[in-house]
Protein backbone atom coordinates (compact mmCIF):
# COMPACT_ATOMS: atom_id res chain seq x y z
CA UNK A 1 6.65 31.03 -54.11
CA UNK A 2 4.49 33.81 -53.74
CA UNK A 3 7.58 36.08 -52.12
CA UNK A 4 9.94 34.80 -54.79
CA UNK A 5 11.44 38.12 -56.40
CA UNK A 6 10.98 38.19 -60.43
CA UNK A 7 14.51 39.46 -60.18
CA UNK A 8 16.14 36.28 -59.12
CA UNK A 9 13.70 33.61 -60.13
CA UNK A 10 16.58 32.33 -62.92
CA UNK A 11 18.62 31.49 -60.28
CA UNK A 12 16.48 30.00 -57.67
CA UNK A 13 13.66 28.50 -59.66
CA UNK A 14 14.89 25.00 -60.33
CA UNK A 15 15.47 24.95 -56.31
CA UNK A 16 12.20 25.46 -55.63
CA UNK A 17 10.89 24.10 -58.15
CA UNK A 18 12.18 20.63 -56.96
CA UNK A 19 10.36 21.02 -53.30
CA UNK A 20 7.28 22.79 -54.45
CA UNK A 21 3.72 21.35 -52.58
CA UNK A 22 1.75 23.41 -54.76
CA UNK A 23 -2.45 22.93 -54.93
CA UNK A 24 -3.78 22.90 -58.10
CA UNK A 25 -0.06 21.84 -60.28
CA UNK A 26 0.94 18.88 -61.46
CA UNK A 27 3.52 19.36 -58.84
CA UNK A 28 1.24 17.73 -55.96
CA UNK A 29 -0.79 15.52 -58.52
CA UNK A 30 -4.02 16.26 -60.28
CA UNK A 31 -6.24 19.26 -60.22
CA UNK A 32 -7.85 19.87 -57.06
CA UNK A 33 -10.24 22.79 -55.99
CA UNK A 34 -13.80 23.36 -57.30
CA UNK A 35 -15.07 20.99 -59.57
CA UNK A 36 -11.58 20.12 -61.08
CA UNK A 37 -11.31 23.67 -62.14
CA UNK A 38 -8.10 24.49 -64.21
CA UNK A 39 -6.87 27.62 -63.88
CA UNK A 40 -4.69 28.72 -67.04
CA UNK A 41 -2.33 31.50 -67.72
CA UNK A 42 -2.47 32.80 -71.69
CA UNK A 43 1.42 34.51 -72.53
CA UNK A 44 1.40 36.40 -75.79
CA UNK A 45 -1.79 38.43 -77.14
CA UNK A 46 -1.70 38.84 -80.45
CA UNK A 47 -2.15 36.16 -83.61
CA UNK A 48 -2.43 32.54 -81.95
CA UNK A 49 -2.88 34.22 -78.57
CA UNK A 50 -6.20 34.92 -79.73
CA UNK A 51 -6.75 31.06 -80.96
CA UNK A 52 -5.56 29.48 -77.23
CA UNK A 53 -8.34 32.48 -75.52
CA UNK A 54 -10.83 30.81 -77.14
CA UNK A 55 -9.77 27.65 -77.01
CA UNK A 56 -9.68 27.46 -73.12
CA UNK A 57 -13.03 29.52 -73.45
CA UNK A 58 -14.33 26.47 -75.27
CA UNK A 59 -13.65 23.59 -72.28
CA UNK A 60 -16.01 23.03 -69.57
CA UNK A 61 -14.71 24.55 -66.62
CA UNK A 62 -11.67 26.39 -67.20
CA UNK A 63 -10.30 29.55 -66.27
CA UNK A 64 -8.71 31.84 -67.83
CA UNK A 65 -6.62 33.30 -64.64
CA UNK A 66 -3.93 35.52 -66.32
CA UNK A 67 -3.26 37.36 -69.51
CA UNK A 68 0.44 38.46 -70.31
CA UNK A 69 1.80 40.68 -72.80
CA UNK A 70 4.55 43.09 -72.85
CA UNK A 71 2.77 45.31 -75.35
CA UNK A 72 0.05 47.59 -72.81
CA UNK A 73 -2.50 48.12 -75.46
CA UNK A 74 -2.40 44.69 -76.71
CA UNK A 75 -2.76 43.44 -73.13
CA UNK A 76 -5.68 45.95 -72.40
CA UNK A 77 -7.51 45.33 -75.37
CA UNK A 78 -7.46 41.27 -74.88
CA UNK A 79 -8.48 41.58 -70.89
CA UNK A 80 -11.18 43.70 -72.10
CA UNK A 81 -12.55 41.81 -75.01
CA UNK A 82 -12.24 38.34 -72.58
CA UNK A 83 -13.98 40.01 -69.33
CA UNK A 84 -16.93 40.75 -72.02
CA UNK A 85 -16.85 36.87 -73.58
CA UNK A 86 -17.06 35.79 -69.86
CA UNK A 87 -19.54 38.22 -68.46
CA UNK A 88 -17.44 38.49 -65.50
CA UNK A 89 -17.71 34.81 -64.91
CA UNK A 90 -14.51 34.62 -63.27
CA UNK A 91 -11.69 37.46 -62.58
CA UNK A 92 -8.70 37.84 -65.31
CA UNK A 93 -5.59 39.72 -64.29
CA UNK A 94 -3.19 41.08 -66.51
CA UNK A 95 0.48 41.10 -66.43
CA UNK A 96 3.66 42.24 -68.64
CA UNK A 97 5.92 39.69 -66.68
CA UNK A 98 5.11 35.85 -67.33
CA UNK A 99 7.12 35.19 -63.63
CA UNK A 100 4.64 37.05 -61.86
CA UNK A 101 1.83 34.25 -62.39
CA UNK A 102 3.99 31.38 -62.59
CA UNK A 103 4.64 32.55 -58.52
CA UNK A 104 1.04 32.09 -58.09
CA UNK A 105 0.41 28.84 -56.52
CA UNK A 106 -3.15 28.28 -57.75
CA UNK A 107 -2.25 28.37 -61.35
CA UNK A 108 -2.16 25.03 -62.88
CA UNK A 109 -0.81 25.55 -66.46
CA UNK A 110 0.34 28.17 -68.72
CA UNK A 111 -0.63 28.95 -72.41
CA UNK A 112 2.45 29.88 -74.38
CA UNK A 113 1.70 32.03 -78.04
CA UNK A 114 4.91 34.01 -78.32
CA UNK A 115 7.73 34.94 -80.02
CA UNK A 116 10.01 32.07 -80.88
CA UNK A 117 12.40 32.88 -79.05
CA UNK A 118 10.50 32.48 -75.50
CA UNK A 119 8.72 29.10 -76.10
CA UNK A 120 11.53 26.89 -74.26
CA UNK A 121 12.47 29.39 -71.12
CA UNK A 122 8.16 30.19 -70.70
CA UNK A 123 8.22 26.06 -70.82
CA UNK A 124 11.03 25.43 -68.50
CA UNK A 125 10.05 28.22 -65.83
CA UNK A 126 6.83 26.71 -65.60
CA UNK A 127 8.02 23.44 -65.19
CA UNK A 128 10.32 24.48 -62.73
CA UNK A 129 7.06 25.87 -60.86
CA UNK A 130 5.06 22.88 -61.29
CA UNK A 131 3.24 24.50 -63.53
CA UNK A 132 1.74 22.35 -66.92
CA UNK A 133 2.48 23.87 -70.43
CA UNK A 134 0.70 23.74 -73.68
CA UNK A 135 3.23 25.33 -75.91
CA UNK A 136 3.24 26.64 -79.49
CA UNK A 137 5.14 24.97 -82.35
CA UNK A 138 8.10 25.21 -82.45
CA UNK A 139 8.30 24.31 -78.81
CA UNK A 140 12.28 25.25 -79.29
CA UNK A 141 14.34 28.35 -80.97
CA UNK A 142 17.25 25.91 -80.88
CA UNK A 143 18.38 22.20 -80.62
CA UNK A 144 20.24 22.65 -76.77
CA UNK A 145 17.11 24.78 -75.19
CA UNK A 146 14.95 22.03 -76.44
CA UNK A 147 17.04 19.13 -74.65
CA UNK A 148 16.27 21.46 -71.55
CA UNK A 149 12.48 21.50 -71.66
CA UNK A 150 12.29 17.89 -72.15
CA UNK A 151 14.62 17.54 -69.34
CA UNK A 152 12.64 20.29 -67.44
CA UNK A 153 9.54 18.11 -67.69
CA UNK A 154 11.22 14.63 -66.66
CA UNK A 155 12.15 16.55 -63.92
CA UNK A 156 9.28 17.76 -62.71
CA UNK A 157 6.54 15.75 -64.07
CA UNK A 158 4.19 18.70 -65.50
CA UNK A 159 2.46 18.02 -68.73
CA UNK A 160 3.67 19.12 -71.51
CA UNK A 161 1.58 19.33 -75.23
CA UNK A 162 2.74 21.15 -78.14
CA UNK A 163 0.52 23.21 -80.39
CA UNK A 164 1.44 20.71 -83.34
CA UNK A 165 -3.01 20.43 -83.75
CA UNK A 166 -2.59 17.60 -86.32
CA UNK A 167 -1.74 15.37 -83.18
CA UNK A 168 -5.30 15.58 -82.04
CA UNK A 169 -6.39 14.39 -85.37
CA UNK A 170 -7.30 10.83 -85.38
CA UNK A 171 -7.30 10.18 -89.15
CA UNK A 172 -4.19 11.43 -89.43
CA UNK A 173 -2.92 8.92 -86.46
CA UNK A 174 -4.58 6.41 -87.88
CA UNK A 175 -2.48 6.90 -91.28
CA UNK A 176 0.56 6.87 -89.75
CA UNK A 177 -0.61 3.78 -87.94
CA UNK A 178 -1.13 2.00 -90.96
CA UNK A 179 1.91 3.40 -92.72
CA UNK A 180 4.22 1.88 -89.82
CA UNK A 181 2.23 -1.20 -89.84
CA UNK A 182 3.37 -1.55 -93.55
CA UNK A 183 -0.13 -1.84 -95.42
CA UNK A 184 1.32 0.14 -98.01
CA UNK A 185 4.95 -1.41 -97.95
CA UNK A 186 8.20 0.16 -96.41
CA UNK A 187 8.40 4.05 -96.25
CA UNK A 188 10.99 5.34 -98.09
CA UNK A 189 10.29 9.23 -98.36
CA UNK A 190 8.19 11.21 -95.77
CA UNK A 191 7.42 14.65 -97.30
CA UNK A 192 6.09 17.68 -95.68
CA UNK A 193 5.21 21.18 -97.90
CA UNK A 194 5.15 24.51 -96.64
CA UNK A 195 3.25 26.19 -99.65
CA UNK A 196 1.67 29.15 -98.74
CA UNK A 197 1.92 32.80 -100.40
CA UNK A 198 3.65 35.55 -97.93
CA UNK A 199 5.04 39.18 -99.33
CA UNK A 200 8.27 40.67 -98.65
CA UNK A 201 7.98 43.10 -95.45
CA UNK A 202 10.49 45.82 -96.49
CA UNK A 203 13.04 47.83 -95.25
CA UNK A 204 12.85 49.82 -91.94
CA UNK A 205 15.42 51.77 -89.98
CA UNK A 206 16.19 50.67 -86.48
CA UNK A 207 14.15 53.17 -83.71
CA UNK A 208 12.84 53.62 -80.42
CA UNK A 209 10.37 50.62 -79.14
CA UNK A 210 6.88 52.29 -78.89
CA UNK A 211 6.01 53.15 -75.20
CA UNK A 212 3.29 51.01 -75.18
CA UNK A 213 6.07 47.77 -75.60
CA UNK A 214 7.96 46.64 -72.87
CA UNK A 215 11.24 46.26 -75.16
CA UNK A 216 12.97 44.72 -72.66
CA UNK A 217 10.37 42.02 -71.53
CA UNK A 218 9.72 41.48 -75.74
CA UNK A 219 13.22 40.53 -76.22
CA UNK A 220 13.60 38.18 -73.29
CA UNK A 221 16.15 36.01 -74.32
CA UNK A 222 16.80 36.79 -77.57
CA UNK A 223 20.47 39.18 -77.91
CA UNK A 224 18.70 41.81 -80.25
CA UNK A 225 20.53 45.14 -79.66
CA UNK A 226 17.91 47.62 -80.70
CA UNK A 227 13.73 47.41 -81.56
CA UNK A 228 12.63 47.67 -85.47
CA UNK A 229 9.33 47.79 -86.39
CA UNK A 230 9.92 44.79 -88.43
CA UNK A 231 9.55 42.69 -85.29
CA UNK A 232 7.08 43.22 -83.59
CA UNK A 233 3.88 42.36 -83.72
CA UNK A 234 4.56 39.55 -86.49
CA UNK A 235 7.43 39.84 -88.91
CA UNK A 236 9.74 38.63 -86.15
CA UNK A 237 9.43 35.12 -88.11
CA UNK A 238 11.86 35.91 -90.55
CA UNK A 239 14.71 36.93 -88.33
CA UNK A 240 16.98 34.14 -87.03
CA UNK A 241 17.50 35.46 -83.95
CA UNK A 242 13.74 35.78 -83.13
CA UNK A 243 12.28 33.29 -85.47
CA UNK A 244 12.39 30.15 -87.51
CA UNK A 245 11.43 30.86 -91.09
CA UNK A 246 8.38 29.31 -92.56
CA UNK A 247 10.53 25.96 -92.40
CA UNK A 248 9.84 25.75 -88.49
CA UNK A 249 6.87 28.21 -88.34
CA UNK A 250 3.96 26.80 -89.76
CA UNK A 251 6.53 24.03 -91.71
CA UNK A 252 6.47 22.65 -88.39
CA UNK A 253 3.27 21.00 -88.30
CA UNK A 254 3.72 19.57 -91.38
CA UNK A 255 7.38 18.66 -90.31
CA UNK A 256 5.55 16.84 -87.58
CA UNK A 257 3.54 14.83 -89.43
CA UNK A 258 6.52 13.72 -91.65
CA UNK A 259 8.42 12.29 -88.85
CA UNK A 260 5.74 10.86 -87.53
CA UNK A 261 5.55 8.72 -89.90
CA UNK A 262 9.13 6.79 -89.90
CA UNK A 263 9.69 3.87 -87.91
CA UNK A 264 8.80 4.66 -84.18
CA UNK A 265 12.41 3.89 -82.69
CA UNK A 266 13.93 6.75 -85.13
CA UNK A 267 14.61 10.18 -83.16
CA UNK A 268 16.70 12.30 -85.11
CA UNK A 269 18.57 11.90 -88.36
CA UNK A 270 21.98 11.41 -89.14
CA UNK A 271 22.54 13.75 -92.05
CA UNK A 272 20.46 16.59 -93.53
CA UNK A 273 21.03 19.73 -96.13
CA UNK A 274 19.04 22.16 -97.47
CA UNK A 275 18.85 24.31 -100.58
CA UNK A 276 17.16 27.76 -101.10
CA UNK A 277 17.02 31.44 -101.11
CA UNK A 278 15.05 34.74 -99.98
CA UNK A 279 13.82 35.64 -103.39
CA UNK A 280 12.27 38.72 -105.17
CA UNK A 281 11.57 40.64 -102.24
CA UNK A 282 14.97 42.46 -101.54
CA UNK A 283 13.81 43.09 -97.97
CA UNK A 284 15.01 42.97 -94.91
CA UNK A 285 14.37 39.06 -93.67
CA UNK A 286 16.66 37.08 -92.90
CA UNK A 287 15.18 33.60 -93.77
CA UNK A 288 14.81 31.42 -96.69
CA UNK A 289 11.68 32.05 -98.84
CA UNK A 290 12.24 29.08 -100.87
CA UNK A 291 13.68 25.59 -99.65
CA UNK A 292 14.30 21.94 -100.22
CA UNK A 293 15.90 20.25 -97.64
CA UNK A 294 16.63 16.37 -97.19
CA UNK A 295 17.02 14.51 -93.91
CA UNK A 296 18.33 11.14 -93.73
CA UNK A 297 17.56 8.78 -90.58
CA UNK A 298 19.42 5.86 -89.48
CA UNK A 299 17.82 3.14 -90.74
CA UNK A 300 18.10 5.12 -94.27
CA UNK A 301 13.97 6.74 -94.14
CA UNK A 302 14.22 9.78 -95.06
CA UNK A 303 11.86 13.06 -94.95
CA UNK A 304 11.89 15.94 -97.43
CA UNK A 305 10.45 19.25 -96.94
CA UNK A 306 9.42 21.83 -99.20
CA UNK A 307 8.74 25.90 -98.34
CA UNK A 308 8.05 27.97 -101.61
CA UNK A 309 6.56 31.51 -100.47
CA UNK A 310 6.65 33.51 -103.52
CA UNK A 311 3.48 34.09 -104.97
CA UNK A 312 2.88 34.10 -108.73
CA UNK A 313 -0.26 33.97 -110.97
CA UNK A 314 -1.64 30.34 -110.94
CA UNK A 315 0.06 29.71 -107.23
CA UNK A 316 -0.15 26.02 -106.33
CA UNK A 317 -1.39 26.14 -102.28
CA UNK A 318 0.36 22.90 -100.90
CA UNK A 319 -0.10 22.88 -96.97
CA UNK A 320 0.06 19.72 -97.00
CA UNK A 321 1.90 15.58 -96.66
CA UNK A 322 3.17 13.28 -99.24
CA UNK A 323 4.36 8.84 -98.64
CA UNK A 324 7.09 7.28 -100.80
CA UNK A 325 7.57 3.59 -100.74
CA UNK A 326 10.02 1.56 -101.54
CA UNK A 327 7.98 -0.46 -104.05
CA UNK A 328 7.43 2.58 -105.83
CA UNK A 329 4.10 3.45 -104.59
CA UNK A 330 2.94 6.73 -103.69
CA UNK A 331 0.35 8.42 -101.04
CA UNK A 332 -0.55 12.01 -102.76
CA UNK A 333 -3.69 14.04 -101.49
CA UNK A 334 -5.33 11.73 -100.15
CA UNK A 335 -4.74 9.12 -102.80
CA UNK A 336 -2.59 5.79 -103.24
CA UNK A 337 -0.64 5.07 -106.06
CA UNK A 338 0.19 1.30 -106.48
CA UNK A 339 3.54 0.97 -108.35
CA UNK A 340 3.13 1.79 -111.80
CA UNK A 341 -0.12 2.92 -111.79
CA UNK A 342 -1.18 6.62 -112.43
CA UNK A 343 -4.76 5.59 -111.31
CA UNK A 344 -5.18 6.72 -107.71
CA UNK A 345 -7.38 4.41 -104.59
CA UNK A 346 -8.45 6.49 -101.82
CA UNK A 347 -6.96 5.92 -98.94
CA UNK A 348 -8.99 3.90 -95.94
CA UNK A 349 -7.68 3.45 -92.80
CA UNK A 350 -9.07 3.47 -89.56
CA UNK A 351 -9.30 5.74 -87.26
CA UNK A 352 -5.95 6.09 -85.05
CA UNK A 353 -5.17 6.20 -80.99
CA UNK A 354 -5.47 9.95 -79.67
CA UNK A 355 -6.62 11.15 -76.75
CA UNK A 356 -10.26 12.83 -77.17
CA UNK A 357 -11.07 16.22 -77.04
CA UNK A 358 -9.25 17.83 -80.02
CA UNK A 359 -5.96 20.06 -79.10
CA UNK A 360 -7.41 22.07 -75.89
CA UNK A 361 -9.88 19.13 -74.68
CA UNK A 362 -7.20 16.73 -75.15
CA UNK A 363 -4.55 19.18 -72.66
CA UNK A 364 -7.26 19.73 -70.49
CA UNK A 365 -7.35 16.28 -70.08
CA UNK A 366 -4.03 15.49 -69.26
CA UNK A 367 -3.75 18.42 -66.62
CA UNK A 368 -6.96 16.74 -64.82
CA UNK A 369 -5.21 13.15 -65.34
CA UNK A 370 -1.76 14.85 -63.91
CA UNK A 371 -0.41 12.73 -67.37
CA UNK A 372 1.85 13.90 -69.46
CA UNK A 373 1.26 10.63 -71.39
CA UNK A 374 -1.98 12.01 -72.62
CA UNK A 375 -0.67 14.79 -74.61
CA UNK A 376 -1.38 14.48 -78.15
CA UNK A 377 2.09 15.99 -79.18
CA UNK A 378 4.19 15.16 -76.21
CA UNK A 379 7.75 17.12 -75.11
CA UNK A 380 9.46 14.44 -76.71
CA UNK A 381 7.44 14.26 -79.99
CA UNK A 382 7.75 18.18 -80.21
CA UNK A 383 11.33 18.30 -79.29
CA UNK A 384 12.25 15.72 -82.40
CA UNK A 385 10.12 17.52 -84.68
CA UNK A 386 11.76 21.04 -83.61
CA UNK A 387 15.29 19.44 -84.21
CA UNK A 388 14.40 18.13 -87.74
CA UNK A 389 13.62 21.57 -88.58
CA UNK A 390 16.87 23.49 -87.02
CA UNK A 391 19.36 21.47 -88.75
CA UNK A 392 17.79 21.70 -91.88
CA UNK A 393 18.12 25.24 -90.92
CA UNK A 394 21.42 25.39 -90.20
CA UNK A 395 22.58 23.40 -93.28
CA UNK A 396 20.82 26.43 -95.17
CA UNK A 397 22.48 29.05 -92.84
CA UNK A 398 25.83 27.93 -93.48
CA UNK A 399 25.10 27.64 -96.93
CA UNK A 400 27.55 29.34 -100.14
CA UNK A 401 25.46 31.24 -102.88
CA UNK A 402 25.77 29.65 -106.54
CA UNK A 403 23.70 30.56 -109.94
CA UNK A 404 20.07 30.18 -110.30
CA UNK A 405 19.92 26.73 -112.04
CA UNK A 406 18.62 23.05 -112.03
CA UNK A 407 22.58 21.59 -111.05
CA UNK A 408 22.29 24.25 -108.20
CA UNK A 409 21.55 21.24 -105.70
CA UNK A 410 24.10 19.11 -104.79
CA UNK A 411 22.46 15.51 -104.18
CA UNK A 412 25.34 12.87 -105.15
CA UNK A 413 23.71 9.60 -106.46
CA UNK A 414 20.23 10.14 -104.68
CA UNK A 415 17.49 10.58 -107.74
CA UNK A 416 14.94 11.38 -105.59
CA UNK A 417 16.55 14.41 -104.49
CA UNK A 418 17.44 15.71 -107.30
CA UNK A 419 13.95 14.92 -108.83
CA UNK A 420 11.97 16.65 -106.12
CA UNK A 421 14.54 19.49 -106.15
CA UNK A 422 14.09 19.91 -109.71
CA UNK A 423 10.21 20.37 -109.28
CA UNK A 424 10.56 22.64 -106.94
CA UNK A 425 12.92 24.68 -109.49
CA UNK A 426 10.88 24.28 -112.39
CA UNK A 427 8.10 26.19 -110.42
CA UNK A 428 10.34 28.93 -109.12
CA UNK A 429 12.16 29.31 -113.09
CA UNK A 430 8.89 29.44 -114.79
CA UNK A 431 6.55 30.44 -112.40
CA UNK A 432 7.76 33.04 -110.53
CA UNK A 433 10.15 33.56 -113.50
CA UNK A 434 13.55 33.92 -111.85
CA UNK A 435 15.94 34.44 -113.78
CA UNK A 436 19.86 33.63 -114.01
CA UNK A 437 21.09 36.52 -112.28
CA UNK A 438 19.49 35.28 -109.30
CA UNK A 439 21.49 33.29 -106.68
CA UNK A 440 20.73 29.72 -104.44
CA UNK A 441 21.98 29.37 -101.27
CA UNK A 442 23.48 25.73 -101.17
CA UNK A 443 23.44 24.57 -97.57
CA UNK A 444 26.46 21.63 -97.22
CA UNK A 445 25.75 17.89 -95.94
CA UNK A 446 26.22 18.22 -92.20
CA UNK A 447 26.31 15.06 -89.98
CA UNK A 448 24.04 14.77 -86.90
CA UNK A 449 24.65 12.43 -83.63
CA UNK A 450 21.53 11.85 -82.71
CA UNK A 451 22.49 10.49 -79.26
CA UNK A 452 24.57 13.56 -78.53
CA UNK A 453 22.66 15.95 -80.55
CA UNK A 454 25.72 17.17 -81.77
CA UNK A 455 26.94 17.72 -85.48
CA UNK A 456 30.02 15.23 -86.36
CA UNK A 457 32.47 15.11 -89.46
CA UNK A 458 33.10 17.89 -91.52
CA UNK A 459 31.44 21.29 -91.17
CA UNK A 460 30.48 20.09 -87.84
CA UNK A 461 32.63 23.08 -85.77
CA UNK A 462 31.00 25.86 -87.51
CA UNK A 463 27.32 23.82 -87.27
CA UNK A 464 27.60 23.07 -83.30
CA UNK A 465 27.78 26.71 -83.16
CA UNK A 466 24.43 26.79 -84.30
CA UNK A 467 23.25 24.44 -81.23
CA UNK A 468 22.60 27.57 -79.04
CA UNK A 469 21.35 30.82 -78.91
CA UNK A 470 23.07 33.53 -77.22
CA UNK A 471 21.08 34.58 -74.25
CA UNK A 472 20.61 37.72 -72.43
CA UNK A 473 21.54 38.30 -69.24
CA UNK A 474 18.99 38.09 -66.80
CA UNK A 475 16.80 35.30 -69.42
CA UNK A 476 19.29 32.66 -69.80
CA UNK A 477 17.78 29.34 -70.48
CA UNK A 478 19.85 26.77 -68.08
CA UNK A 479 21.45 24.03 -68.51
CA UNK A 480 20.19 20.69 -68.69
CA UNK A 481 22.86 20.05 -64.91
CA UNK A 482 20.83 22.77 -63.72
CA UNK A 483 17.52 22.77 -64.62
């Protein structure tokens, strides 16, 4: 593995990958070496980078074995400021390429805080290499590359935990516990809000990368022509053909937890839409702002999710997960609401089933363990959770503007839509005070098959489109024949 050229790893990786003897991956069972020592790669330097650093810093006996960053300062800064935290404790090397430690056959797993757009080939290389994977949210860019990682990891056997952190918490297990074991009646609606103030991130001309980036390495997969300083370090979020939008950025935790909550044998739903708009900030994102989107399941749950960005004077925060029942009762902060009553019972449940350890402890775990059942957030979990999130997505992108008003969404016969819409307008009307002239972008009802993971019925040419990113050459993600 060690001689394997970075050059041609695309095309020779998931052959090697499938005979790899490899001390120290999940590849040849659990952790061996020193003291169960895991040695762990960090990729991507800046924002959550920082978070999974300290993280590994925090468990007993872990390495830190390679940083990676395309951006030379970044990566010089970070090598720097973790040789200090570690008092030279163990040696770090840093690298622009993420291939050149996954050919190193004493790294055990890989620590993945990058751009979008490089969670599900980072995941299925390392796979591939035997190599275990704790992997931001969203663990996918797109609904085909994130059939591939799961694939990639049934394949291979590596563990694989998404950075979804609510899965580590136990009281929120042990809700969802309680809410599938009906003490509060049959779920109806499982909400999710994305609530937090942002600010429009202008205009800039395209330019010349800085010398300090790697341009080419930074783009990896993603088919962006030419560098704007609206990408990198952060803003990348709020293009679709880096990022997700807030919807699948940090929506995609509470997303999680939303899902979570229907009936266990539901995977993905069978018809979603979505409703929004990038408001007030006449900049240069690409991404909704504001949202409401609906998803229906098949055995008619539903979950609704709400992203309102905009700030305004008096700015509600709402980070956050509501319950629906059928019976008309309500879970809200914390709070039930028995039918009919305005007079909320705090909510006790026990404690639910997660492994120990929070998010890193809990990873570490599984790597020792060599399994993937352990993961609090597994490659299945995240992958259902990431496809919730694109085809709300791509019910928004394929959206038609109409005027700013309260009929804007188009919801049929279902009340609660158009009640939890109309909330969301009221706010945005006479709150943020948009006015008339304004525009919503009304995504249409698309059909999902959630055994083909394909979009059915009308629309469904233009939204299967949608299933996969363009690659570029030389970072295609494979297919799931050839991974």
């Amino acid at each position: 593995m060690s001689s394997l050229n970075r050059r041609t790893f695309l095309s020779t990786s998931a052959a090697a990958g499938a005979g790899l003897i490899l001390t120290g991956t999940a590849a040849s069972g659990a952790v061996q070496g020193a003291n169960d020592r895991v040695r762990i790669a960090v990729a991507g330097l800046n924002g959550r980078g920082r978070s999974h650093i300290d993280g590994w810093l925090g468990q007993d006996n872990v390495e830190i074995a390679y940083l990676i960053d395309p951006d030379e300062k970044v990566l010089a800064r970070t090598l720097k400021s973790v040789q200090e935290k570690t008092d030279g404790k163990f040696k770090v090397k840093g690298v622009k390429d993420v291939r050149e430690a996954l050919e190193d056959p004493n790294l055990d797993a890989i620590s993945v805080a990058t751009p979008n757009h490089w969670h599900s080939l980072i995941t299925i290389w390392a796979a591939q290499a035997g190599k275990n994977v704790y992997v931001e949210k969203p663990m996918s860019h797109d609904i085909e590359e994130g059939r591939v990682a799961v694939e990639a990891q049934k394949k291979y056997g590596v563990v694989i935990q998404h950075g979804t952190q609510r899965r580590s918490d136990a009281g929120i297990a042990g809700l969802t516990e309680a809410i599938q074991a009906g003490k509060f009646g049959k779920l109806k609606i499982s909400y999710g809000y994305c609530c937090k103030p942002r600010g429009g991130i202008g205009n800039k001309p395209d330019s010349q990368p800085p010398e300090n980036l790697d341009w080419n390495l930074w783009r990896g997969p993603a088919e962006v022509a030419h560098y704007n300083g609206n990408y990198h370090p952060y803003n990348w979020h709020w293009f679709w053909k880096t990022g997700n939008g807030d919807l699948n950025n940090q929506g995609t935790h509470q997303l999680d937890v939303a899902r979570w909550a229907i009936d266990k044998d539901q995977t993905h739903p069978i018809r979603t839409m979505a409703i929004g708009g990038r408001f007030e900030w006449h900049d240069q994102g690409e991404t909704p702002n504001t949202m409401f989107a609906l998803a229906e399941y098949p055995n008619g749950q539903y979950v609704y999710f709400n992203v309102r960005n905009v700030n305004y004077k008096g700015y509600e925060h709402q980070v956050e997960n509501e319950y629906y029942f059928e019976d008309g009762g309500r879970i809200v902060r914390g709070l039930y609401y028995p039918k009919g009553s305005d007079k909320g019972e705090k909510v006790k449940v026990d404690r639910g089933h997660v492994t120990p350890g929070g998010n890193w402890g809990s990873f570490i775990a599984a790597v020792r363990a060599n399994d993937p059942s352990m993961a609090n957030g597994n490659v299945n979990d995240a992958h259902y959770a990431c496809v919730l999130g694109h085809v709300m997505n791509n019910s928004y992108r394929l959206g038609k503007q109409v005027p700013f008003n309260a009929q804007a969404g188009k919801f049929g016969d279902d009340a609660d839509a158009a009640e939890h819409f109309g909330r969301l307008h009221e706010i945005m009307s006479k709150g943020v005070g948009i006015k008339g002239d304004e525009k919503y972008t009304v995504g249409p009802m698309l059909s999902f098959d959630p055994k083909t993971e394909k979009f059915v019925g009308e629309h469904s040419e233009e939204a299967n489109v949608l299933l996969k990113d363009e690659n570029r050459k030389g970072f295609q993600v494979p297919s799931v024949s050839k991974v």
